[in-house]
Protein backbone atom coordinates (compact mmCIF):
# COMPACT_ATOMS: atom_id res chain seq x y z
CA UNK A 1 -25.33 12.87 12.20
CA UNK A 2 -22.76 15.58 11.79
CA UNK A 3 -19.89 12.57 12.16
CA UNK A 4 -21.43 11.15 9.67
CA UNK A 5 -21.34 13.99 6.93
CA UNK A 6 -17.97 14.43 7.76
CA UNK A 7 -17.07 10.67 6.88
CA UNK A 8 -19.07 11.04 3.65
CA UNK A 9 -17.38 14.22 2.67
CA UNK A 10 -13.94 12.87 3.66
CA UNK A 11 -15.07 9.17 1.04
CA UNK A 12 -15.82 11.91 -2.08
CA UNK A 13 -12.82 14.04 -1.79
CA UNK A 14 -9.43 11.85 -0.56
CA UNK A 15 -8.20 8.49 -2.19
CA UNK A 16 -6.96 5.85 -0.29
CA UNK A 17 -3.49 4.96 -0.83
CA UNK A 18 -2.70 1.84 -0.60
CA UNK A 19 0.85 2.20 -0.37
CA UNK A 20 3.98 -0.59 -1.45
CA UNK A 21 2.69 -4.00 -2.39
CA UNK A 22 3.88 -6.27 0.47
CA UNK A 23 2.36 -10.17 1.98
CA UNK A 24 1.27 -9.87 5.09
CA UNK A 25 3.58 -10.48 7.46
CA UNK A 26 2.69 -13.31 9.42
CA UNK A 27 3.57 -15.27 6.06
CA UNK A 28 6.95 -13.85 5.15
CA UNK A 29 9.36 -16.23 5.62
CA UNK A 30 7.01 -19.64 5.82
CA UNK A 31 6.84 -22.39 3.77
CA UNK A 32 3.21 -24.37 2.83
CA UNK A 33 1.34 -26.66 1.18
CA UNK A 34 -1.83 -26.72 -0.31
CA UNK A 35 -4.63 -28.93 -0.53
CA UNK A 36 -4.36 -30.14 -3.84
CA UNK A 37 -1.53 -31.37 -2.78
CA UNK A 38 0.37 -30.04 -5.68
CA UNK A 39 2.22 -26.86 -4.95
CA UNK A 40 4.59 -25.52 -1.78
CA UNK A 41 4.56 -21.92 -1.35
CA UNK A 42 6.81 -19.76 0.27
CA UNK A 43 6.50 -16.11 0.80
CA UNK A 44 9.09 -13.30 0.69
CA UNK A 45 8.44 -9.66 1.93
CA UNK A 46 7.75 -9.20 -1.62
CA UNK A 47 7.45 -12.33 -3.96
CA UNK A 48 5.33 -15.59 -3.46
CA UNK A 49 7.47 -18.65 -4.86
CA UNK A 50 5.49 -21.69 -6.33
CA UNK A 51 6.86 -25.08 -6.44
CA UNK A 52 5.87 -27.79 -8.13
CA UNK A 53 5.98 -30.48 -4.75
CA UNK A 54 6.52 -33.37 -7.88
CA UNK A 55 9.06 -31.60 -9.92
CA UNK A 56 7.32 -31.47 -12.92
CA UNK A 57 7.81 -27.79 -13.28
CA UNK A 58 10.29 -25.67 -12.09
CA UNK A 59 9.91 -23.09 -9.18
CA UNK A 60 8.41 -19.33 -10.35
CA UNK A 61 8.31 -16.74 -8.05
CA UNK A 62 5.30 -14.21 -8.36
CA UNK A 63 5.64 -10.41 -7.33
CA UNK A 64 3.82 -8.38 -5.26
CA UNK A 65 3.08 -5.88 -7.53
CA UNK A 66 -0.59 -3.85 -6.34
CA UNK A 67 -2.09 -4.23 -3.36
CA UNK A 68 -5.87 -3.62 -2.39
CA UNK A 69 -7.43 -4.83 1.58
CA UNK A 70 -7.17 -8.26 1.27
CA UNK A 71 -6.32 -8.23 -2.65
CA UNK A 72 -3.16 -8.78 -3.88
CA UNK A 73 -2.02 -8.64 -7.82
CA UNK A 74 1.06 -11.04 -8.14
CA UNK A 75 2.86 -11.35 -11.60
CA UNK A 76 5.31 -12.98 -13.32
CA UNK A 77 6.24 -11.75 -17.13
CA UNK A 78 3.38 -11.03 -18.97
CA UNK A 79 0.54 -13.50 -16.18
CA UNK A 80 -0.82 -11.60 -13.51
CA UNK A 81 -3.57 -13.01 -11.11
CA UNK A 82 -5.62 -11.79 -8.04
CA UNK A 83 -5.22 -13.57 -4.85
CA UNK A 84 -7.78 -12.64 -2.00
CA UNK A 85 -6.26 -13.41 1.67
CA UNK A 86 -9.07 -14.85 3.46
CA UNK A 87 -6.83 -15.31 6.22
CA UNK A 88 -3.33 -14.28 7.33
CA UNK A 89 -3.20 -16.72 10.21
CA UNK A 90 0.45 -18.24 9.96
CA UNK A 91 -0.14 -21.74 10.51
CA UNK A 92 -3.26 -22.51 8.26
CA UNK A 93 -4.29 -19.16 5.75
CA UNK A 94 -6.47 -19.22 3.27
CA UNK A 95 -6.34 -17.62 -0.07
CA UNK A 96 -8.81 -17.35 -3.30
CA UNK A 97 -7.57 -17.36 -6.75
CA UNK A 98 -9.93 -14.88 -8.30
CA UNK A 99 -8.95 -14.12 -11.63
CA UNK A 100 -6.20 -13.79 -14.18
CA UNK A 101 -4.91 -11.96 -17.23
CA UNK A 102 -1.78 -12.67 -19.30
CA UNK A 103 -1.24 -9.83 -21.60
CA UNK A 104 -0.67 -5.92 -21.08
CA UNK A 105 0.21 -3.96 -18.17
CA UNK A 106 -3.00 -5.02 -16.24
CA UNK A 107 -4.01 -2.67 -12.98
CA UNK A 108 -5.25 -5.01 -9.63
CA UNK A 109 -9.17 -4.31 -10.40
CA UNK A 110 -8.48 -5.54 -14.68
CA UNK A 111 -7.13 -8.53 -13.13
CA UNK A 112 -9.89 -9.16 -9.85
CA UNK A 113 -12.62 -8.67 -11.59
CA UNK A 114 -11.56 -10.75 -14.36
CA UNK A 115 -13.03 -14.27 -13.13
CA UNK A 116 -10.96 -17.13 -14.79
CA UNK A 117 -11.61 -19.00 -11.70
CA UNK A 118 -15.49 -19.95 -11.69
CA UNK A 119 -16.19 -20.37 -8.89
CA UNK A 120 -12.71 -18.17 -7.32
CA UNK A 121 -10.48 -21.22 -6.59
CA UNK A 122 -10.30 -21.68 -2.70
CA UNK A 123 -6.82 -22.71 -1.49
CA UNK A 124 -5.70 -23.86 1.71
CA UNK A 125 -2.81 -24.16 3.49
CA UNK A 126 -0.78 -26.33 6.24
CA UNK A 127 2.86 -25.57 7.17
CA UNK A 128 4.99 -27.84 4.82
CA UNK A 129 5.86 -30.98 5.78
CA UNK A 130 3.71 -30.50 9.28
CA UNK A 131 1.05 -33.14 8.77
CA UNK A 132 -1.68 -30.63 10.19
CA UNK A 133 -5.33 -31.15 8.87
CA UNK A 134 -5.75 -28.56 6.93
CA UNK A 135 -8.67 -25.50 7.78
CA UNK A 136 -12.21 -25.64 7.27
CA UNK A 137 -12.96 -23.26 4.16
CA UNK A 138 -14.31 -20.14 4.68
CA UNK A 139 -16.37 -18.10 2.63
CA UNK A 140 -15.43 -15.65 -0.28
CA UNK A 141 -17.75 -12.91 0.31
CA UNK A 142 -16.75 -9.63 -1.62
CA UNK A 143 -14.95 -10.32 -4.84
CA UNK A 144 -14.62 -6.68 -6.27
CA UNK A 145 -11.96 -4.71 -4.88
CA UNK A 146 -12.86 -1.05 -2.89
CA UNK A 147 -13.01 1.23 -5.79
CA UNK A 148 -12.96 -0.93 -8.72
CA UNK A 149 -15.34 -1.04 -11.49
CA UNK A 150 -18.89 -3.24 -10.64
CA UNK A 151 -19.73 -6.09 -12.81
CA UNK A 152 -23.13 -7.75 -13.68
CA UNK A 153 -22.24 -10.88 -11.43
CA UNK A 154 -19.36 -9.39 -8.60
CA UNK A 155 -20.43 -8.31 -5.07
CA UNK A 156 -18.53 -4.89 -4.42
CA UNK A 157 -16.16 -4.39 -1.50
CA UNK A 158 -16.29 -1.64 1.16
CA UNK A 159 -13.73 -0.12 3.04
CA UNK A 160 -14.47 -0.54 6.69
CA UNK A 161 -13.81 2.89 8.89
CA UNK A 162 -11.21 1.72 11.04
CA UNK A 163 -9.23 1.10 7.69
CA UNK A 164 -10.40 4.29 6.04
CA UNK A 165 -9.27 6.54 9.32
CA UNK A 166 -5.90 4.77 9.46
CA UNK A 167 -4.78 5.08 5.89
CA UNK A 168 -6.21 8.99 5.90
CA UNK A 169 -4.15 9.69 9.10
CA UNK A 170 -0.93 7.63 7.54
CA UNK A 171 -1.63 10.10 4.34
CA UNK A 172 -1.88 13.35 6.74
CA UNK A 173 1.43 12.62 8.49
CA UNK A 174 3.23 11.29 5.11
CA UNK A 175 2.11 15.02 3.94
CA UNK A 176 3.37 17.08 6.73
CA UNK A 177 6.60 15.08 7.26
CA UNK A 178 7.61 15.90 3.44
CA UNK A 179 6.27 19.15 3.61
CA UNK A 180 8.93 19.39 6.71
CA UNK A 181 11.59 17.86 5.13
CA UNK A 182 11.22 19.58 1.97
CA UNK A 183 11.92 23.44 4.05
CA UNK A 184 14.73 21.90 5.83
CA UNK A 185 16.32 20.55 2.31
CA UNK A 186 15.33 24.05 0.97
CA UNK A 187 17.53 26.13 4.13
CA UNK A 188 20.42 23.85 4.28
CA UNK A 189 20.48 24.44 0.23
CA UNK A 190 20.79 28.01 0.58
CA UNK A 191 23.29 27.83 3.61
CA UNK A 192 25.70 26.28 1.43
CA UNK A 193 24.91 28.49 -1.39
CA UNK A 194 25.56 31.56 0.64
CA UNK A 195 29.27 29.89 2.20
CA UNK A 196 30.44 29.17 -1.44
CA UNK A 197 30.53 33.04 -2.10
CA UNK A 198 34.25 34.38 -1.66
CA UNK A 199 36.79 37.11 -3.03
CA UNK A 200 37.80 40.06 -1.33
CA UNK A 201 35.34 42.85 -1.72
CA UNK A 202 32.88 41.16 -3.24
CA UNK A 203 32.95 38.50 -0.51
CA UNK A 204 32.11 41.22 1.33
CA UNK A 205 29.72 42.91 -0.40
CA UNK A 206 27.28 40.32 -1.28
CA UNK A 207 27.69 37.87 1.66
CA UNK A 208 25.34 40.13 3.79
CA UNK A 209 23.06 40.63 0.89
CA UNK A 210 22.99 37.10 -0.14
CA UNK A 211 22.45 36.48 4.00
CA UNK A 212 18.96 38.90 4.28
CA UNK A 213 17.47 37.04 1.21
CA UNK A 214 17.88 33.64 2.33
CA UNK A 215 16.96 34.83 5.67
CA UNK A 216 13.12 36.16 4.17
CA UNK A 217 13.52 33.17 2.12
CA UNK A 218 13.74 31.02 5.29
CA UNK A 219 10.86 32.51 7.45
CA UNK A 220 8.82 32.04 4.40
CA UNK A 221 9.65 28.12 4.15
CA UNK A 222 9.13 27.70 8.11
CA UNK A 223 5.92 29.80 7.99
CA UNK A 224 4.16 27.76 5.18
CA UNK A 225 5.33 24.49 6.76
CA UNK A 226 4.51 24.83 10.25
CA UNK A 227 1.16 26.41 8.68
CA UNK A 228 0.60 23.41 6.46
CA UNK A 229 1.36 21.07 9.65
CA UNK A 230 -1.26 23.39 11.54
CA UNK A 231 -4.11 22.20 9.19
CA UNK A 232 -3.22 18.59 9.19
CA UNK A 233 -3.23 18.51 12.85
CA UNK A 234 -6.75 20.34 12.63
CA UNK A 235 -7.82 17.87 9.96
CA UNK A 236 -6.53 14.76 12.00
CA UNK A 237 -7.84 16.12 15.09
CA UNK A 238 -11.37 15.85 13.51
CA UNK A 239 -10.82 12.40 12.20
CA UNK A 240 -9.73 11.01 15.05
CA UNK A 241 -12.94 12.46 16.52
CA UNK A 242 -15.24 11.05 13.75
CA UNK A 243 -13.58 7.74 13.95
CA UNK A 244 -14.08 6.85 17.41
């Protein structure tokens, strides 16, 4: 029960951060074909190229540009569209087109739960030029991205635990490692500040001066740091708990 509270008060008070926008990996740096057949995609760390497999129309490569679980907002100029990775397996994946928008400066849940696609269009894949049969479709299920917006006809995502505890703990240790670096940018700062001061007596006189304020300066930046670090590893220590 009390694991549970904690989960519940952890949901209402941190946001998940997603992070860079990036295609899974098992895809970067694959070619395929889809079941149209129409279209070969390839996919970078970062962009997902579509070519026209008849040369009608030239190649366009989409960027990654918001990423959400399986939901990924690509865009090219002014048309952005959702994709929704059913599956990341490399050989055959599986991917829904879910909606679209081509104006503005959309954010991923304008363009998911915007459905151009009615039904989502399910796309499959084959490694080009393998001959493979291409896989059995699998279902949609959850069209609304964790944390978007309902609509009257979407079915809501939510984030499963495993997920949730990961990206907290990623956040935590993102935190303390800046807080870290951030004191150790702060000392080396004032170490050069204090080495620049020269010129006979005054060298002399406010070297040691200049050396006991950095110094309180210093403790202070260590103190709040390692204090800040402290509570993280408190915090994680009890999410680590309530995840397992």
């Amino acid at each position: 029960m009390m694991k549970g509270m904690v989960v519940l008060l952890l949901l209402a008070t941190i946001t998940v951060v997603q992070g860079l926008c990036s295609f899974p990996s098992q895809l970067v740096g694959s070619k395929y074909e889809d079941n149209s057949p129409s279209f070969i995609y390839a996919f970078s760390e970062t962009q997902m190229t579509l070519e026209d497999s008849n040369g009608f129309f030239p190649a366009r490569s989409f960027d990654c540009l918001e990423k959400n679980e399986d939901f990924f907002m690509v865009g090219i100029e002014e048309s952005f569209s959702c994709l929704k990775f059913l599956s990341t397996d490399n050989l055959k994946p599986q991917v829904y087109w879910v909606g679209s928008v081509h104006t503005g400066t959309p954010s991923i849940c304008d363009v998911c739960t915007i459905s151009e696609f009615n039904p989502p269009k399910n796309v499959l894949f084959r490694v080009y030029q393998s001959g493979d049969t291409y896989p059995s479709p699998l279902p949609l299920g959850c069209d609304i991205p964790f944390g978007c917006p309902l609509t009257a006809t979407g079915t809501p995502c939510s984030i499963t635990l495993e997920r949730f505890c990961s990206e907290l703990l990623g956040i935590l240790d993102g935190a303390c490692s800046e807080s870290s670096e951030s004191s150790e940018s702060s000392e080396s700062s004032s170490a050069s500040s204090s080495n620049e001061v020269e010129g006979g007596v005054g060298r002399a006189l406010r070297k040691p001066i200049q050396g006991r304020k950095q110094k309180g300066r210093k403790q202070k930046g260590e103190k709040g740091s390692k204090e800040k670090c402290k509570k993280y590893e408190r915090l994680e220590a009890l999410i680590k708990e309530t995840c397992e």
